[in-house]
PDB file of N, CA and C in Angstrom:
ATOM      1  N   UNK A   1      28.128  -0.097   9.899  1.00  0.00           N
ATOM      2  CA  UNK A   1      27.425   0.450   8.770  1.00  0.00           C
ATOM      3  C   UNK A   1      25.947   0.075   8.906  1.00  0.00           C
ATOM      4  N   UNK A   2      25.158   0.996   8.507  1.00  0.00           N
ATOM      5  CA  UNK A   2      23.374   0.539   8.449  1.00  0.00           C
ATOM      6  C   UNK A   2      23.178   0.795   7.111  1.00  0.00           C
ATOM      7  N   UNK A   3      22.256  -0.224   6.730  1.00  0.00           N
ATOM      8  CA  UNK A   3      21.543  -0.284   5.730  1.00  0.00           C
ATOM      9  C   UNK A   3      20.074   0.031   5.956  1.00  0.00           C
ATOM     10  N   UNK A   4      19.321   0.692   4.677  1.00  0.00           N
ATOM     11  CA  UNK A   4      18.107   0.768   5.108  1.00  0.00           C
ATOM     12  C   UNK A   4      17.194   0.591   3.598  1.00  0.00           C
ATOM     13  N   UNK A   5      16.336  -0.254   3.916  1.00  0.00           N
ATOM     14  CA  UNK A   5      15.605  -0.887   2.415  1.00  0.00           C
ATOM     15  C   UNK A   5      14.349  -0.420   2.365  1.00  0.00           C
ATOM     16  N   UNK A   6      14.178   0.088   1.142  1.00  0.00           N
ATOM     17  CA  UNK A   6      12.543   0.280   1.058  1.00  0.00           C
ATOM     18  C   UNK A   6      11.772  -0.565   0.053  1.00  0.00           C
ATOM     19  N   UNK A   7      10.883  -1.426   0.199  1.00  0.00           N
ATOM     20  CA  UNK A   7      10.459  -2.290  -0.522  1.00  0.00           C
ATOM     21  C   UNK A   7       9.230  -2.012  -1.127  1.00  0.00           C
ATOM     22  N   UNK A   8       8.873  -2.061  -2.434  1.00  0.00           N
ATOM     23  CA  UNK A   8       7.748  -1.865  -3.369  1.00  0.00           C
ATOM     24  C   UNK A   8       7.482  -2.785  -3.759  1.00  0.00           C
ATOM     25  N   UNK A   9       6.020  -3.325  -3.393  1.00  0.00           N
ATOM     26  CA  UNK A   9       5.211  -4.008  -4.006  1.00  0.00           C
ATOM     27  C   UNK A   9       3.851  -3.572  -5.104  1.00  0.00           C
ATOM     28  N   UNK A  10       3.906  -4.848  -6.097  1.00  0.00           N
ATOM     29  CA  UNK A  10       2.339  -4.032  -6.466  1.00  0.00           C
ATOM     30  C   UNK A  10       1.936  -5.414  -6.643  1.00  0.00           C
ATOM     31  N   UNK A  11       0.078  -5.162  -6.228  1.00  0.00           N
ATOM     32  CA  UNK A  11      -1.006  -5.657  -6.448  1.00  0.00           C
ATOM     33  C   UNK A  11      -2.470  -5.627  -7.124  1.00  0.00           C
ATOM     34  N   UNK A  12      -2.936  -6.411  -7.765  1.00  0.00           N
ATOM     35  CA  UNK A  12      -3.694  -5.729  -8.383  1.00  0.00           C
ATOM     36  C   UNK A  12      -5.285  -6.086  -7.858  1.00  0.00           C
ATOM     37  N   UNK A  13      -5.809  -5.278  -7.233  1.00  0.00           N
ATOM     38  CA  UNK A  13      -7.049  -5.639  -6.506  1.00  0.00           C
ATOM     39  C   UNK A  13      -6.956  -5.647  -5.004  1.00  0.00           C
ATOM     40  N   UNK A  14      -5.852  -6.204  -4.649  1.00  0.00           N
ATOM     41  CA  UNK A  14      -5.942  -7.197  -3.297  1.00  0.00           C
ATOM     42  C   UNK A  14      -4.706  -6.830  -2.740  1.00  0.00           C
ATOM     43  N   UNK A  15      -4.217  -5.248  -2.754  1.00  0.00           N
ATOM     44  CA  UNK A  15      -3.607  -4.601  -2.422  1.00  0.00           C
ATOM     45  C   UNK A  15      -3.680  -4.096  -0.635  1.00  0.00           C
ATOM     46  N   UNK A  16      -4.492  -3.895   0.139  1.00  0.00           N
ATOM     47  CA  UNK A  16      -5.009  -3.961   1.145  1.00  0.00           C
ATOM     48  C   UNK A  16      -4.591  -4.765   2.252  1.00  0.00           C
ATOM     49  N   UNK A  17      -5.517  -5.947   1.906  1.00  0.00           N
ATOM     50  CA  UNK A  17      -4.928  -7.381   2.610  1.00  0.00           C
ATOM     51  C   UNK A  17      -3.907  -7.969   2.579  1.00  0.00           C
ATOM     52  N   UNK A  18      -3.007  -7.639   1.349  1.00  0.00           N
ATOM     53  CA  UNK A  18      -2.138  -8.506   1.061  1.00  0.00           C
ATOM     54  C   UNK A  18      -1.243  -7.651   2.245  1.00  0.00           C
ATOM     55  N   UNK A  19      -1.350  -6.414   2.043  1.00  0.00           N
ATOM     56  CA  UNK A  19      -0.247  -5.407   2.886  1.00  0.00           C
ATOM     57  C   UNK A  19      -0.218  -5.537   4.142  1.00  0.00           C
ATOM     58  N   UNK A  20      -1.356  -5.662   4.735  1.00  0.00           N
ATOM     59  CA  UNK A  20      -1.592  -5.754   6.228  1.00  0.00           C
ATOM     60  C   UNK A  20      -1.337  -7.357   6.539  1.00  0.00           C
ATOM     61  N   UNK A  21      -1.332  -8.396   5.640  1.00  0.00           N
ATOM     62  CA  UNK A  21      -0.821  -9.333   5.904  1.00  0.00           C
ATOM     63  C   UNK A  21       0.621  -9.802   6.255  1.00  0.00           C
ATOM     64  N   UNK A  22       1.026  -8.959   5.370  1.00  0.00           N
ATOM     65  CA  UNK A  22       3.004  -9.143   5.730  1.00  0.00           C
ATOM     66  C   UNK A  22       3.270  -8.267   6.597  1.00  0.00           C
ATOM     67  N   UNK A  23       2.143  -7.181   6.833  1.00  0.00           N
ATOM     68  CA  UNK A  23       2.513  -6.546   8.068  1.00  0.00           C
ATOM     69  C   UNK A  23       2.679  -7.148   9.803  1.00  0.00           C
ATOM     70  N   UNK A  24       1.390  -8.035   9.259  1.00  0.00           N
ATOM     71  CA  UNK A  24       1.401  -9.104  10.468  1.00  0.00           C
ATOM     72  C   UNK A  24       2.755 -10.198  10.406  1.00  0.00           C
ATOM     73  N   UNK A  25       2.534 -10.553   9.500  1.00  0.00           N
ATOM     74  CA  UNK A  25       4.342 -11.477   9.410  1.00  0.00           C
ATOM     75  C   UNK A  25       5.699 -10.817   9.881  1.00  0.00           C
ATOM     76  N   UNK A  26       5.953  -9.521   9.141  1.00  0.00           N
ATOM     77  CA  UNK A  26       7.318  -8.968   9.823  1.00  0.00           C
ATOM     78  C   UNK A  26       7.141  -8.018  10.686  1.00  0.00           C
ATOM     79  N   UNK A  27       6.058  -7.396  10.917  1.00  0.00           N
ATOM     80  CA  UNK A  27       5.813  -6.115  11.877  1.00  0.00           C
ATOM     81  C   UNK A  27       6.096  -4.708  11.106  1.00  0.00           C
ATOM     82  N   UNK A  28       6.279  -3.476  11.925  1.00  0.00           N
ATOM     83  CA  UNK A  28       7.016  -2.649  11.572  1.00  0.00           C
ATOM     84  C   UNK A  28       5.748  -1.838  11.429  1.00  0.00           C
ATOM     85  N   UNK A  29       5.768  -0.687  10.683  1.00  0.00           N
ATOM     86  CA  UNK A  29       4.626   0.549  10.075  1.00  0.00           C
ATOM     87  C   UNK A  29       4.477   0.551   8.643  1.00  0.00           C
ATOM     88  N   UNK A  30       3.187   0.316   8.727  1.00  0.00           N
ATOM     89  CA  UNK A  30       2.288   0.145   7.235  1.00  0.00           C
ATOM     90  C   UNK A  30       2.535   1.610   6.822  1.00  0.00           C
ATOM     91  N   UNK A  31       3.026   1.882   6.135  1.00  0.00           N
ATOM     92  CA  UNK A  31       2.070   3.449   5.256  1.00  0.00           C
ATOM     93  C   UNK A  31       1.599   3.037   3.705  1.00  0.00           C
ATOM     94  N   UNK A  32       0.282   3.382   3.523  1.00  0.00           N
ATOM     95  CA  UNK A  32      -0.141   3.178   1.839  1.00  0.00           C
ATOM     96  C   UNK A  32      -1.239   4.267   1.716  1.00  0.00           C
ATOM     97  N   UNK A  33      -0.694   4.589   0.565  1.00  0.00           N
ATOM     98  CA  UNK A  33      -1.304   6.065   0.217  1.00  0.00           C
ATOM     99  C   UNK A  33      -2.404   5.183  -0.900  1.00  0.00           C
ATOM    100  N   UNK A  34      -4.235   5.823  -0.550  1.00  0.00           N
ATOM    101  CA  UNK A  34      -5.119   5.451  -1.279  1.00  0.00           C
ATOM    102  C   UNK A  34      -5.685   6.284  -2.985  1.00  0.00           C
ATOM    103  N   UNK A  35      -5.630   6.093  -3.765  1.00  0.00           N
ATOM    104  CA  UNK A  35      -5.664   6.966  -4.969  1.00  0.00           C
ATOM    105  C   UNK A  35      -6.358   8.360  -4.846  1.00  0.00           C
ATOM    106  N   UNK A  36      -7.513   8.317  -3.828  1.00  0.00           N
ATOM    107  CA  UNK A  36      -7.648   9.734  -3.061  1.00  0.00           C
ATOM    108  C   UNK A  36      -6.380  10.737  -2.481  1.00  0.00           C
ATOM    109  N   UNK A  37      -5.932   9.935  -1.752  1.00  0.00           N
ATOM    110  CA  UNK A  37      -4.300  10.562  -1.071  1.00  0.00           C
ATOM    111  C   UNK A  37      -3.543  11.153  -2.432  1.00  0.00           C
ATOM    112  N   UNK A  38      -3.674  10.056  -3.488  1.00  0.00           N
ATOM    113  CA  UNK A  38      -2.601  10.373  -4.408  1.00  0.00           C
ATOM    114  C   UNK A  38      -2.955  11.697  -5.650  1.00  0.00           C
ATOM    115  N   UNK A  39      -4.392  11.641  -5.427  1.00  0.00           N
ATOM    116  CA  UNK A  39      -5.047  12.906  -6.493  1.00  0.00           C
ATOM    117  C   UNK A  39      -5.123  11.894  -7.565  1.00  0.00           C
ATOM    118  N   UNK A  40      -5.651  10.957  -7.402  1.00  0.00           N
ATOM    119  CA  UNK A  40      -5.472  10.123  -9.021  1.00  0.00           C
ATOM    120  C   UNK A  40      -6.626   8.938  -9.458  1.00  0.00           C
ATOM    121  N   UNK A  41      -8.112   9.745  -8.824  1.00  0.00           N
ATOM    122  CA  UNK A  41      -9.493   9.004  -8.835  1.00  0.00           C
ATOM    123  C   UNK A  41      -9.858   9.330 -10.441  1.00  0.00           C
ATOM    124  N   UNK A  42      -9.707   8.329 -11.134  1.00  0.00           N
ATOM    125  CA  UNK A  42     -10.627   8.318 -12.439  1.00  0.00           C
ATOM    126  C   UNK A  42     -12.342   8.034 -12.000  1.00  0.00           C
ATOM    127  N   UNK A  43     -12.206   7.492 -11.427  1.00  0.00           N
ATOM    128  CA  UNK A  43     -13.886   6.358 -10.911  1.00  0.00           C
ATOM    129  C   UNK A  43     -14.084   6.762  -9.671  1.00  0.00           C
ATOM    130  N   UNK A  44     -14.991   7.327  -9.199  1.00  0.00           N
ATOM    131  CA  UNK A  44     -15.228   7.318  -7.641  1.00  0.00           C
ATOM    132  C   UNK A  44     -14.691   5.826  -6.573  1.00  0.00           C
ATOM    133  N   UNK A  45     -15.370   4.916  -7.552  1.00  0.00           N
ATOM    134  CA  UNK A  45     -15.421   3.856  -6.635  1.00  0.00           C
ATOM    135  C   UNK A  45     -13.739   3.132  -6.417  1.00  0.00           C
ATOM    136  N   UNK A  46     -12.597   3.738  -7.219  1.00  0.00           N
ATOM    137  CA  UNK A  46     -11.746   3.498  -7.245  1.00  0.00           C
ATOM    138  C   UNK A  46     -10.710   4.301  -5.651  1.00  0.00           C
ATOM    139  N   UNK A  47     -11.237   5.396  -5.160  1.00  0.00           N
ATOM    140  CA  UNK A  47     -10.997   5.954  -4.686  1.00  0.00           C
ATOM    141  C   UNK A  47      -9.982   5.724  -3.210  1.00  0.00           C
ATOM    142  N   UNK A  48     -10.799   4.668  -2.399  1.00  0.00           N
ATOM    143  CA  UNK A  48      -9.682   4.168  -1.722  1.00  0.00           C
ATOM    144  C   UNK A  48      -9.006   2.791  -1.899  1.00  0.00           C
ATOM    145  N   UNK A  49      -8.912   2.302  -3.383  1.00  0.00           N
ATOM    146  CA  UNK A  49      -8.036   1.620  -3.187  1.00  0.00           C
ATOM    147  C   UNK A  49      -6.565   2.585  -3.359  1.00  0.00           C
ATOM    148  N   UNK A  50      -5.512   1.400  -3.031  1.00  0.00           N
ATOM    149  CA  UNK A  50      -3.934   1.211  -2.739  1.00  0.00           C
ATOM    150  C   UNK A  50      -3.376   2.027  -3.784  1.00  0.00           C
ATOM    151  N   UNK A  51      -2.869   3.409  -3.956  1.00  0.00           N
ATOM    152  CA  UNK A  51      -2.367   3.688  -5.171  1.00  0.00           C
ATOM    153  C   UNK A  51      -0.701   2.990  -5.584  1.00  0.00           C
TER     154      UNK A  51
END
């Protein structure tokens, strides 16, 4: 039998680093969609953070 897990985190700010950090710990493929990706910029400057 295989199992397969998808894990959600949230961060607030420090969404970025924190991700690419455990990426370095367990490996594998990052994907993170930035609030641009997501259609969901209130603020310009909000734009690529982590949605």
């Amino acid at each position: 039998m295989s199992i397969t897990t998808a894990v959600h985190l949230n961060f607030r700010d420090n969404a970025r680093p924190a991700l690419e950090f455990y990426q370095s710990v367990f490996g594998g493929h990052l994907v993170a969609f930035t609030n641009a990706d997501a259609r969901q910029v209130r603020h310009p400057a909000d734009a690529d953070r982590i949605s």
